[in-house]
N, C-alpha and C. Protein backbone atom coordinates (compact mmCIF):
# COMPACT_ATOMS: atom_id res chain seq x y z
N UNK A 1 104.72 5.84 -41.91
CA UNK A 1 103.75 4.79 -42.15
C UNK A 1 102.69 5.29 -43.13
N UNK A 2 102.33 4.11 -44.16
CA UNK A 2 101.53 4.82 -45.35
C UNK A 2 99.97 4.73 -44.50
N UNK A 3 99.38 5.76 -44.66
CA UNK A 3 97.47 5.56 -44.30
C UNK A 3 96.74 5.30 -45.38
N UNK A 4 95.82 4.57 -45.18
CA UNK A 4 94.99 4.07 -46.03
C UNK A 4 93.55 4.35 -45.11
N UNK A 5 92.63 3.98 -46.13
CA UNK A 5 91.15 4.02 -46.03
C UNK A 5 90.60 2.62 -45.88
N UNK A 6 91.28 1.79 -45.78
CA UNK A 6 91.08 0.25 -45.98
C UNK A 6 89.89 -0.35 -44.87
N UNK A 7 90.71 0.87 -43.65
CA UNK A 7 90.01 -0.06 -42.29
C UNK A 7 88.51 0.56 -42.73
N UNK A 8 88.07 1.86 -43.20
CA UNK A 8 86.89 2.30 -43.24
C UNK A 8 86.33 1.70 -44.37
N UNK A 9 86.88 0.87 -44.99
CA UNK A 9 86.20 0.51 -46.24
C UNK A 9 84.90 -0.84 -45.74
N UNK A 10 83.87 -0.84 -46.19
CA UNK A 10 83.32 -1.69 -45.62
C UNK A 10 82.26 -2.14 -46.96
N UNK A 11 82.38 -3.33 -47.22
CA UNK A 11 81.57 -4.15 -48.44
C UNK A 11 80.72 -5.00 -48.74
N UNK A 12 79.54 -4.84 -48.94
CA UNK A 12 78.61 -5.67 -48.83
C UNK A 12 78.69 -6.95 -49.85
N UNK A 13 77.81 -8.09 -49.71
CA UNK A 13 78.87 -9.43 -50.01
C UNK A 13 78.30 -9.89 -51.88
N UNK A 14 77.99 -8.56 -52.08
CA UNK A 14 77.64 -8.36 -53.47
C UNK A 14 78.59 -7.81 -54.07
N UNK A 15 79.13 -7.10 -53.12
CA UNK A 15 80.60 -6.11 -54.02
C UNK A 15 82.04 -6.87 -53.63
N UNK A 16 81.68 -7.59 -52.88
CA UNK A 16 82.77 -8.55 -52.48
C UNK A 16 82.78 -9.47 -53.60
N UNK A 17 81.59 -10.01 -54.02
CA UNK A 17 81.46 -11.31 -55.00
C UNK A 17 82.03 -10.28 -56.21
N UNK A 18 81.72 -9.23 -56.53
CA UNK A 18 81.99 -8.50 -57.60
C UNK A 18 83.72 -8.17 -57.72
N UNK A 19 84.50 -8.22 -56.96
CA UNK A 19 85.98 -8.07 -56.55
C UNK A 19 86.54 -9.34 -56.72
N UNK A 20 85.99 -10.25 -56.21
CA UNK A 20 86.38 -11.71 -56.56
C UNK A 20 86.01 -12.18 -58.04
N UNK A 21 85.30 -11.54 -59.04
CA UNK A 21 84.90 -12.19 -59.51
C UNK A 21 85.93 -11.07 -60.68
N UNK A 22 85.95 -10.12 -61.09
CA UNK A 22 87.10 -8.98 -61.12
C UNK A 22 88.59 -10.12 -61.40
N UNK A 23 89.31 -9.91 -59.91
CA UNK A 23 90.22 -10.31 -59.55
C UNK A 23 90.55 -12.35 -60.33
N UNK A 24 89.62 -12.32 -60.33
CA UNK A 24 90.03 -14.18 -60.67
C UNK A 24 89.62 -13.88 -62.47
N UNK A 25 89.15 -12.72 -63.11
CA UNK A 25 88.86 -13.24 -64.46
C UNK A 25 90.26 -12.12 -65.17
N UNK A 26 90.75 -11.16 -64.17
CA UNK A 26 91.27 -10.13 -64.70
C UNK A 26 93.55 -10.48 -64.32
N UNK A 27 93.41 -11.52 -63.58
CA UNK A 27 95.08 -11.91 -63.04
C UNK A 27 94.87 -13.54 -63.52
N UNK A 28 94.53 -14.04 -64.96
CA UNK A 28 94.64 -15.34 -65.59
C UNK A 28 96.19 -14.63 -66.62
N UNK A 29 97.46 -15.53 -66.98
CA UNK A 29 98.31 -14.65 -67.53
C UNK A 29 98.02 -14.29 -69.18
N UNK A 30 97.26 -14.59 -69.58
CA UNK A 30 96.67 -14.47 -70.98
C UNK A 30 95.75 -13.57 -71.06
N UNK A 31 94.89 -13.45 -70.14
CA UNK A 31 94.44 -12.01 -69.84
C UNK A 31 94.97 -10.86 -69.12
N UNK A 32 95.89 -11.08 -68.54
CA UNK A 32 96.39 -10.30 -68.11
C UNK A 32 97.23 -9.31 -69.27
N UNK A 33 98.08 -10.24 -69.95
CA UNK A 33 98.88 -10.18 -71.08
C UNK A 33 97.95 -8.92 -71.80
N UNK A 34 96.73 -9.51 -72.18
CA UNK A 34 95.80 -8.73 -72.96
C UNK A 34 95.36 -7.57 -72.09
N UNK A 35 95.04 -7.30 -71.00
CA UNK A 35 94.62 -6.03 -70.40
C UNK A 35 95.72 -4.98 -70.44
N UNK A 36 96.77 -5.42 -70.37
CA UNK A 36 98.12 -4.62 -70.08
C UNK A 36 98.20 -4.17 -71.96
N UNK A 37 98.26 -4.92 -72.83
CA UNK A 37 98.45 -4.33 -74.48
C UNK A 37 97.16 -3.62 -74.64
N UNK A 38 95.69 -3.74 -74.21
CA UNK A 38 94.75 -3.04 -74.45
C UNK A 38 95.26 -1.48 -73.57
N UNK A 39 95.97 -1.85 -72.56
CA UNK A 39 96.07 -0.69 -71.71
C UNK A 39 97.09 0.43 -72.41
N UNK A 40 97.66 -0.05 -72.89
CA UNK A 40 99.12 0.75 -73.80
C UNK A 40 98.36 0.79 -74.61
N UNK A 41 97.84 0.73 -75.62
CA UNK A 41 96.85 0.83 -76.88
C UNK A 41 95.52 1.39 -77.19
N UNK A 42 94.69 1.45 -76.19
CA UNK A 42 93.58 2.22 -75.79
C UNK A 42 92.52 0.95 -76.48
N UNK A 43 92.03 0.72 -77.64
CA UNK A 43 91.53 0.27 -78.44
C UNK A 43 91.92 -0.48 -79.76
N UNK A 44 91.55 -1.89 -79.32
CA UNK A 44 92.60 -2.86 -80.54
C UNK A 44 91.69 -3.61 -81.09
N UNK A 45 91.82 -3.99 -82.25
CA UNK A 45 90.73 -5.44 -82.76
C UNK A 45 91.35 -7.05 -82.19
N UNK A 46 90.47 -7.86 -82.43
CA UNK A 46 90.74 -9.17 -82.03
C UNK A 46 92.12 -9.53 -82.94
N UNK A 47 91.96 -8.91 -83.88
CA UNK A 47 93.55 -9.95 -84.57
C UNK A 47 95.22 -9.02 -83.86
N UNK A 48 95.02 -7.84 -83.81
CA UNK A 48 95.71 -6.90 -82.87
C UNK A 48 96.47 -7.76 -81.49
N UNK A 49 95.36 -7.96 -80.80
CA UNK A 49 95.20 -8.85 -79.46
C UNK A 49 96.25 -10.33 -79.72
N UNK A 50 95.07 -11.34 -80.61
CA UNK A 50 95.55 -12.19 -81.18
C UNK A 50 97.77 -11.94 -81.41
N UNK A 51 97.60 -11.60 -82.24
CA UNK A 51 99.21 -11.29 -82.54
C UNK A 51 99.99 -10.73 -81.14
N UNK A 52 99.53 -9.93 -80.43
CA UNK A 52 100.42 -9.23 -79.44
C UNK A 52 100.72 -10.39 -78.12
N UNK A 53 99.54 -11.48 -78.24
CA UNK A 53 99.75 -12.31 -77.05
C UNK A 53 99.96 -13.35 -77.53
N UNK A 54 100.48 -13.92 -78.85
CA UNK A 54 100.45 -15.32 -79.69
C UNK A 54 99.20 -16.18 -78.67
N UNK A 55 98.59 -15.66 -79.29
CA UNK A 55 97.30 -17.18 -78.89
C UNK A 55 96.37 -16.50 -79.97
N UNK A 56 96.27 -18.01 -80.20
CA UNK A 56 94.99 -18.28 -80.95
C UNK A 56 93.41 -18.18 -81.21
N UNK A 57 93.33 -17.46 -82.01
CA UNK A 57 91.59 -16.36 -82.36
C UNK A 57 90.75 -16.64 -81.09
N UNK A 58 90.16 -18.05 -81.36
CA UNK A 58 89.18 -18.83 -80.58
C UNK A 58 89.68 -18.42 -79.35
N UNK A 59 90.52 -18.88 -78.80
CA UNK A 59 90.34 -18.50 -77.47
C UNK A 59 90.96 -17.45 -76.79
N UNK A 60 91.50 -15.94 -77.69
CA UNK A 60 91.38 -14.79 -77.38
C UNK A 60 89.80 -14.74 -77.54
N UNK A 61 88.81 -15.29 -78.41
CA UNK A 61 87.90 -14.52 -78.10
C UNK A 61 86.96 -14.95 -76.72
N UNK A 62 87.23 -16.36 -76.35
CA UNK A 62 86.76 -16.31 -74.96
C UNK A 62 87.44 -15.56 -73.85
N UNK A 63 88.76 -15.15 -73.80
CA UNK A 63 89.33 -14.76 -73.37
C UNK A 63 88.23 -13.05 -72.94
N UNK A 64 88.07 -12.78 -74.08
CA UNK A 64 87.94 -11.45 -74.05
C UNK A 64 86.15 -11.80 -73.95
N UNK A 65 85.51 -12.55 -74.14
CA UNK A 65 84.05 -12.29 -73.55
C UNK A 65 84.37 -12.69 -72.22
N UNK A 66 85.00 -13.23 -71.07
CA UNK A 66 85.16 -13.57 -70.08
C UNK A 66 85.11 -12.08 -69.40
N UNK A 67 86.50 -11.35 -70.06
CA UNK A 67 86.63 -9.70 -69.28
C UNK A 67 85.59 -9.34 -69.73
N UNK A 68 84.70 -9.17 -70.95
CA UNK A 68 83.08 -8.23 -71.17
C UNK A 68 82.18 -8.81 -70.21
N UNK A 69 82.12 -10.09 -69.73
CA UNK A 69 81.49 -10.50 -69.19
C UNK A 69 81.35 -9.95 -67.32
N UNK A 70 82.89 -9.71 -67.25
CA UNK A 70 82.76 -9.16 -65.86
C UNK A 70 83.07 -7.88 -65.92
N UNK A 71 82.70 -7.00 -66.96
CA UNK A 71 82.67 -5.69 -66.82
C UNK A 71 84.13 -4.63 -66.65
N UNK A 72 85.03 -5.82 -67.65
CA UNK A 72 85.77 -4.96 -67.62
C UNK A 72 86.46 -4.52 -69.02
N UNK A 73 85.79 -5.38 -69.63
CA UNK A 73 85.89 -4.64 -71.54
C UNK A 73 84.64 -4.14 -71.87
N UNK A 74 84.72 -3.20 -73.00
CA UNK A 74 83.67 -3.65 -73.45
C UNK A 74 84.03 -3.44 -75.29
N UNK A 75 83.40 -3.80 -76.00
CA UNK A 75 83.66 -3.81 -77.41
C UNK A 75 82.53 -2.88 -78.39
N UNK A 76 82.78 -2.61 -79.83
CA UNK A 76 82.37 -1.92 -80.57
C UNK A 76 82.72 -2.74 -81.88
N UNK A 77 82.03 -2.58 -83.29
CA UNK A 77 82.03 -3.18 -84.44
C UNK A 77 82.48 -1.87 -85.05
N UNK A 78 83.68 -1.82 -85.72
CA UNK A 78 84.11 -0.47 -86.62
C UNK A 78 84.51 -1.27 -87.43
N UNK A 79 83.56 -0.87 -88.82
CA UNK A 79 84.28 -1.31 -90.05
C UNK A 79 83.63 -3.18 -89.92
N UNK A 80 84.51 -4.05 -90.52
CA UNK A 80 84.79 -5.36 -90.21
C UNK A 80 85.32 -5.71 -88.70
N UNK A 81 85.99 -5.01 -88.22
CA UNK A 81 86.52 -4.74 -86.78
C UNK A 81 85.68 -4.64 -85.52
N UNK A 82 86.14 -6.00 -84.45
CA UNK A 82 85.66 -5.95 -83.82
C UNK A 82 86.49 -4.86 -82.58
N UNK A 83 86.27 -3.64 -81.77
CA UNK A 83 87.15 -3.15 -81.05
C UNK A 83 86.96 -3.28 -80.25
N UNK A 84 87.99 -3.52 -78.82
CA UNK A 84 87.71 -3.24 -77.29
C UNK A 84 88.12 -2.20 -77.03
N UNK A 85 87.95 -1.76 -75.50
CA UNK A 85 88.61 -1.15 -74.66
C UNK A 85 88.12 -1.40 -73.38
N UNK A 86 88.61 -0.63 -72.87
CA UNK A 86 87.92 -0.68 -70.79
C UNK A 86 86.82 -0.42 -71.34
N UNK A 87 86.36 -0.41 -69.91
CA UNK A 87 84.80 0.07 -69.86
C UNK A 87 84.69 1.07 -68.30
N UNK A 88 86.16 0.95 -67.73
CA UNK A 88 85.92 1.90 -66.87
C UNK A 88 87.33 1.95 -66.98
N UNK A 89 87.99 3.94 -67.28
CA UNK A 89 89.53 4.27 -67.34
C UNK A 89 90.18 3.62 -65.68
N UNK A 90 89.17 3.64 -64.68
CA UNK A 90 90.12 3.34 -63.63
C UNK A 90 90.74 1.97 -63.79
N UNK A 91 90.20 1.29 -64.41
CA UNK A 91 90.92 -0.50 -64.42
C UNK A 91 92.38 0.12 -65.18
N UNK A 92 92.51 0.87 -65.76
CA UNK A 92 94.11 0.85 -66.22
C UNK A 92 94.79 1.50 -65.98
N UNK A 93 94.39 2.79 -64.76
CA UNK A 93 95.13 3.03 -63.17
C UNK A 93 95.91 1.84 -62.57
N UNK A 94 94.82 1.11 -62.42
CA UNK A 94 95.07 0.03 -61.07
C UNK A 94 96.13 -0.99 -62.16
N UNK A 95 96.10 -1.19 -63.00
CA UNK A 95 96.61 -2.44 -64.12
C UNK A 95 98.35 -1.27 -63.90
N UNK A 96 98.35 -0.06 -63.85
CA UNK A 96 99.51 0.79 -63.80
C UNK A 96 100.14 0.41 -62.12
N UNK A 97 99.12 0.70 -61.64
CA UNK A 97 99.76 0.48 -60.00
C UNK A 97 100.10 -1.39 -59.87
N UNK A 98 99.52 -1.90 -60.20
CA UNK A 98 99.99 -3.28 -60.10
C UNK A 98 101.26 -3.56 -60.77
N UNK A 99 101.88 -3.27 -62.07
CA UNK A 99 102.68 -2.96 -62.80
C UNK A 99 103.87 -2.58 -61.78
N UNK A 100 103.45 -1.62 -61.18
CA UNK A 100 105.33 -1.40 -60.30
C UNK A 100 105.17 -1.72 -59.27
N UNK A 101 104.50 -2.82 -59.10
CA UNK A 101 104.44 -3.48 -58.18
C UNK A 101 105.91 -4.72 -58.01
N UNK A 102 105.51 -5.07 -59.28
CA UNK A 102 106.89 -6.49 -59.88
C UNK A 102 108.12 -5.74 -60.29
C-alpha cells in the first residue's frame, strides 16, 4: 500500500482557494496544451506557443495572462520577444507526474 502525507496535510481556506484556482486555470485543454510545450521547451515566445497549439495570437495571449495571473507563468521581453516560463520548476514536476498518469 502506497503512504502518503495527505491525511497530515492540512489547508487553510486561502490555500485551498489558491489550489482551486491553480487547478481550474491550469487543466483548460488549450492551456494545458501550452503548459506541457512550455514544459518541453523551458522558454518560448507568444508566436512559438501560438504555432505549437494552432490557436490564434489573441487568445493565446489571454490564455497565457490567465496562467501569469495565477502564478504559474511568468514572462520576460527579450529582444521584440515576449518570453515565458514557470515561475515555479515544481509546476513541471507535477505537469510530468500527471502526464503518466493517461
Amino acid at each position: 500500500m502506497m503512504e502518503n502525507n495527505l491525511t497530515e496535510m492540512e489547508l487553510n481556506d486561502q490555500e485551498i482557494n489558491s489550489l482551486v484556482s491553480f487547478i481550474k486555470s491550469a487543466f483548460h485543454p488549450t492551456r494545458t496544451k501550452i503548459l506541457l510545450f512550455i514544459a518541453k521547451n523551458n522558454e518560448v515566445s507568444v508566436n512559438e506557443i501560438c504555432e505549437a497549439v494552432d490557436c490564434e495570437q489573441s487568445q493565446t495571449s489571454n490564455h497565457l495572462l490567465l496562467l501569469k495571473k495565477n502564478n504559474i507563468l511568468v514572462s520576460k521581453i527579450v529582444g521584440k520577444k515576449r518570453m515565458y516560463t514557470f515561475k515555479n520548476e515544481k509546476i513541471i514536476s507535477f505537469l510530468q507526474s500527471i502526464e503518466k498518469l493517461v
